[in-house]
C-alpha atoms as a PDB file:
ATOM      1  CA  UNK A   1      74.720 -98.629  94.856  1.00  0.00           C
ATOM      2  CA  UNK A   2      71.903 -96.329  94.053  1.00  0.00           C
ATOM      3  CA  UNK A   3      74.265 -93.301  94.194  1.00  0.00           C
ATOM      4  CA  UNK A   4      77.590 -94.174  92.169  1.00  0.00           C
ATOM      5  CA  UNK A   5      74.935 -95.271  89.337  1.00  0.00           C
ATOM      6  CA  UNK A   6      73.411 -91.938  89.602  1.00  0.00           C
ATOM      7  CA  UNK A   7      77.160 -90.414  89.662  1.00  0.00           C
ATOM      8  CA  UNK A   8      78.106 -92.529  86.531  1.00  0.00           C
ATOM      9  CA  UNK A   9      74.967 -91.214  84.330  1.00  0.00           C
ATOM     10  CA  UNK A  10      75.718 -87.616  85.332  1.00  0.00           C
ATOM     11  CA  UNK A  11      79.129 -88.577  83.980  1.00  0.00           C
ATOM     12  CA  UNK A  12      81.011 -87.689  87.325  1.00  0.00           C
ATOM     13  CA  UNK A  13      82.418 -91.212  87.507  1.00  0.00           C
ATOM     14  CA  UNK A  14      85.588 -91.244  85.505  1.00  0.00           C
ATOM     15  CA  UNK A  15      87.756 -94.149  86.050  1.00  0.00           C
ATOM     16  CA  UNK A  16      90.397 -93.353  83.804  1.00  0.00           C
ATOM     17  CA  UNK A  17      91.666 -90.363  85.797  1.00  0.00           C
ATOM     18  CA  UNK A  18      91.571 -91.898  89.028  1.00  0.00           C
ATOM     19  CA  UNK A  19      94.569 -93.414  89.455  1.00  0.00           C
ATOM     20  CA  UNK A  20      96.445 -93.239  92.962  1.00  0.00           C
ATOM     21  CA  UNK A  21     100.400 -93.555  92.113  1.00  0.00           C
ATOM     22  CA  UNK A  22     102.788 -95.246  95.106  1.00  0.00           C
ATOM     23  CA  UNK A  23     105.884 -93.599  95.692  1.00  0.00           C
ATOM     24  CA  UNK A  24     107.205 -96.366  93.368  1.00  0.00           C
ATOM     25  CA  UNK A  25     104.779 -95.102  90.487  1.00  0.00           C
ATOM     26  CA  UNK A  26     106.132 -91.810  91.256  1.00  0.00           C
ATOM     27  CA  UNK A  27     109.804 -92.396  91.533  1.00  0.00           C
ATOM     28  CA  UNK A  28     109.759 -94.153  88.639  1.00  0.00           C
ATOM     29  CA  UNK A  29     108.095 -91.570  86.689  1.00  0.00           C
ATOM     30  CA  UNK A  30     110.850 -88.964  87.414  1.00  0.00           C
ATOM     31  CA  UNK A  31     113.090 -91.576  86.100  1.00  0.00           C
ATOM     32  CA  UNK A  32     111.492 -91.748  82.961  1.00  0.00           C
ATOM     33  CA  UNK A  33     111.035 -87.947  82.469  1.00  0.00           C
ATOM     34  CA  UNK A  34     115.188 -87.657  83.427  1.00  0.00           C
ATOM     35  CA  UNK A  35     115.852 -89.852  81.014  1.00  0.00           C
ATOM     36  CA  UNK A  36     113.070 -88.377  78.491  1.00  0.00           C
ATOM     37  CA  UNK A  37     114.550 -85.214  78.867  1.00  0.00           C
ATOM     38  CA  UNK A  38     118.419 -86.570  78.664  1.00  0.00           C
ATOM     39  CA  UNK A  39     118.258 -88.184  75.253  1.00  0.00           C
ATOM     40  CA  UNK A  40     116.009 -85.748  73.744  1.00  0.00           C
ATOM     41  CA  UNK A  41     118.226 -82.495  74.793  1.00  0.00           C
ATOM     42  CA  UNK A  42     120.515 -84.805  72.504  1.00  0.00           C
ATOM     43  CA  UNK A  43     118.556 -85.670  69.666  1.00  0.00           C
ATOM     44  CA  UNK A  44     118.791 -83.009  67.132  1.00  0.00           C
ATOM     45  CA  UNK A  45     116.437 -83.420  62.939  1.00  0.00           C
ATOM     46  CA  UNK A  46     115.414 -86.154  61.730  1.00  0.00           C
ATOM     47  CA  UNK A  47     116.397 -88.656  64.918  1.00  0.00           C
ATOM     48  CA  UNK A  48     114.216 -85.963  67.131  1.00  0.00           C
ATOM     49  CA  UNK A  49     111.516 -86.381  65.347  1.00  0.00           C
ATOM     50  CA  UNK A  50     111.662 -89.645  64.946  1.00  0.00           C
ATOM     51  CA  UNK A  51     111.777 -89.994  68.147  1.00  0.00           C
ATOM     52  CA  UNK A  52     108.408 -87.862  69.055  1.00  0.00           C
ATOM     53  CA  UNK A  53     106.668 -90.239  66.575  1.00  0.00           C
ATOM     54  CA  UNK A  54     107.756 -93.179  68.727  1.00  0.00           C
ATOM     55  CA  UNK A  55     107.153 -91.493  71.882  1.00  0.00           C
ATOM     56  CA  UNK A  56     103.555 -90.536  70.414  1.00  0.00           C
ATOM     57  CA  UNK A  57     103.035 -94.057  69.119  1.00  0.00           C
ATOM     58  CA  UNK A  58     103.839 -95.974  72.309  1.00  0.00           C
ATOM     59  CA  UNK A  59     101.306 -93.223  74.787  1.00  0.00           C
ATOM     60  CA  UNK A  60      99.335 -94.205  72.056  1.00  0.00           C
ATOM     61  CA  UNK A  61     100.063 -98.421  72.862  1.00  0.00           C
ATOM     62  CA  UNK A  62      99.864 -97.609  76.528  1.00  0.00           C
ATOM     63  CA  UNK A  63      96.210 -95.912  75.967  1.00  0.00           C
ATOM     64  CA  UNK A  64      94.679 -98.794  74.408  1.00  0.00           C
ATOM     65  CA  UNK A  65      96.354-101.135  76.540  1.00  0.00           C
ATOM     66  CA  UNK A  66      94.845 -99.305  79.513  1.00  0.00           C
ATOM     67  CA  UNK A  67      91.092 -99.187  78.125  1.00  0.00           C
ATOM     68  CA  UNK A  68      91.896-103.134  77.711  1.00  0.00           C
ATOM     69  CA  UNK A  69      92.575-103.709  81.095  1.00  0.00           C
ATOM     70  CA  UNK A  70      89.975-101.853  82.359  1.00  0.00           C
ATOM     71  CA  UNK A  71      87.178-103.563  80.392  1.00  0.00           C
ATOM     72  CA  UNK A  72      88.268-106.926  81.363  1.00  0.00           C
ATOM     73  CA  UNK A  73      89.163-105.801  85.088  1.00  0.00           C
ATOM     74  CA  UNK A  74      85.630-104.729  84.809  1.00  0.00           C
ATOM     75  CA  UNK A  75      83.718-107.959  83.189  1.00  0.00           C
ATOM     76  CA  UNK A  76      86.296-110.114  85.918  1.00  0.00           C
ATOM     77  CA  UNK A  77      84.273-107.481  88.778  1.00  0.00           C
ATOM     78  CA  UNK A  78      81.057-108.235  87.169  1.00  0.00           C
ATOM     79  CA  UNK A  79      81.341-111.824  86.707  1.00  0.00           C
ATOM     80  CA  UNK A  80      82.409-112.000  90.360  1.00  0.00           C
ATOM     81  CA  UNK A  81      79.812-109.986  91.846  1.00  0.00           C
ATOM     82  CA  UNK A  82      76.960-111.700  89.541  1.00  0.00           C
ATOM     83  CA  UNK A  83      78.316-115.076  91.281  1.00  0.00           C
ATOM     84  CA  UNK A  84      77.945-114.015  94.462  1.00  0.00           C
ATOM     85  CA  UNK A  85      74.552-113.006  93.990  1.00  0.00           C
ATOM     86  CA  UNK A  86      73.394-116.175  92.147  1.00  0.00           C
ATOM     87  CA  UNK A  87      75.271-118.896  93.575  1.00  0.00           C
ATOM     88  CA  UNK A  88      73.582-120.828  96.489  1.00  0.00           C
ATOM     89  CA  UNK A  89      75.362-121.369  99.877  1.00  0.00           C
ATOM     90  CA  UNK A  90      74.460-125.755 100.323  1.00  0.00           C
END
């Protein structure tokens, strides 16, 4: 315990870039970035940018959503461990 506190105060604990994707994560990802790609080759002015403020808005979305889940995956992992320290076995 004593060392990933250390690692988290020299700041070499980032949880937000450690994600390991399944070969679901992944396939769908190149579906997403075929598609991406699809309807923006087609998108041509106004619509094109239009559409890079919605595609900036919802990374955006996802962002927040993800530093939500985190926090509260987090206080759920704290809450969990603090009972199993504190609760007596009768």
């Amino acid at each position: 315990m004593a060392n990933i506190l250390e690692e988290l105060w020299r700041g070499n604990v980032v949880p937000y870039g450690s994600v390991r994707h399944t070969p679901e994560m992944t396939q769908l990802m190149g579906y997403i970035a075929r598609h991406h790609e699809k309807l923006t080759s087609n998108l041509t002015g106004e619509l094109k940018e239009t559409f890079e403020k919605l595609d900036d808005c919802w990374n955006e979305y996802a962002e927040l959503c993800d530093k939500e889940v985190f926090i509260h995956a987090f206080r759920l992992g704290m809450q969990i461990a603090i009972a199993a320290m504190t609760e007596r076995d009768d």
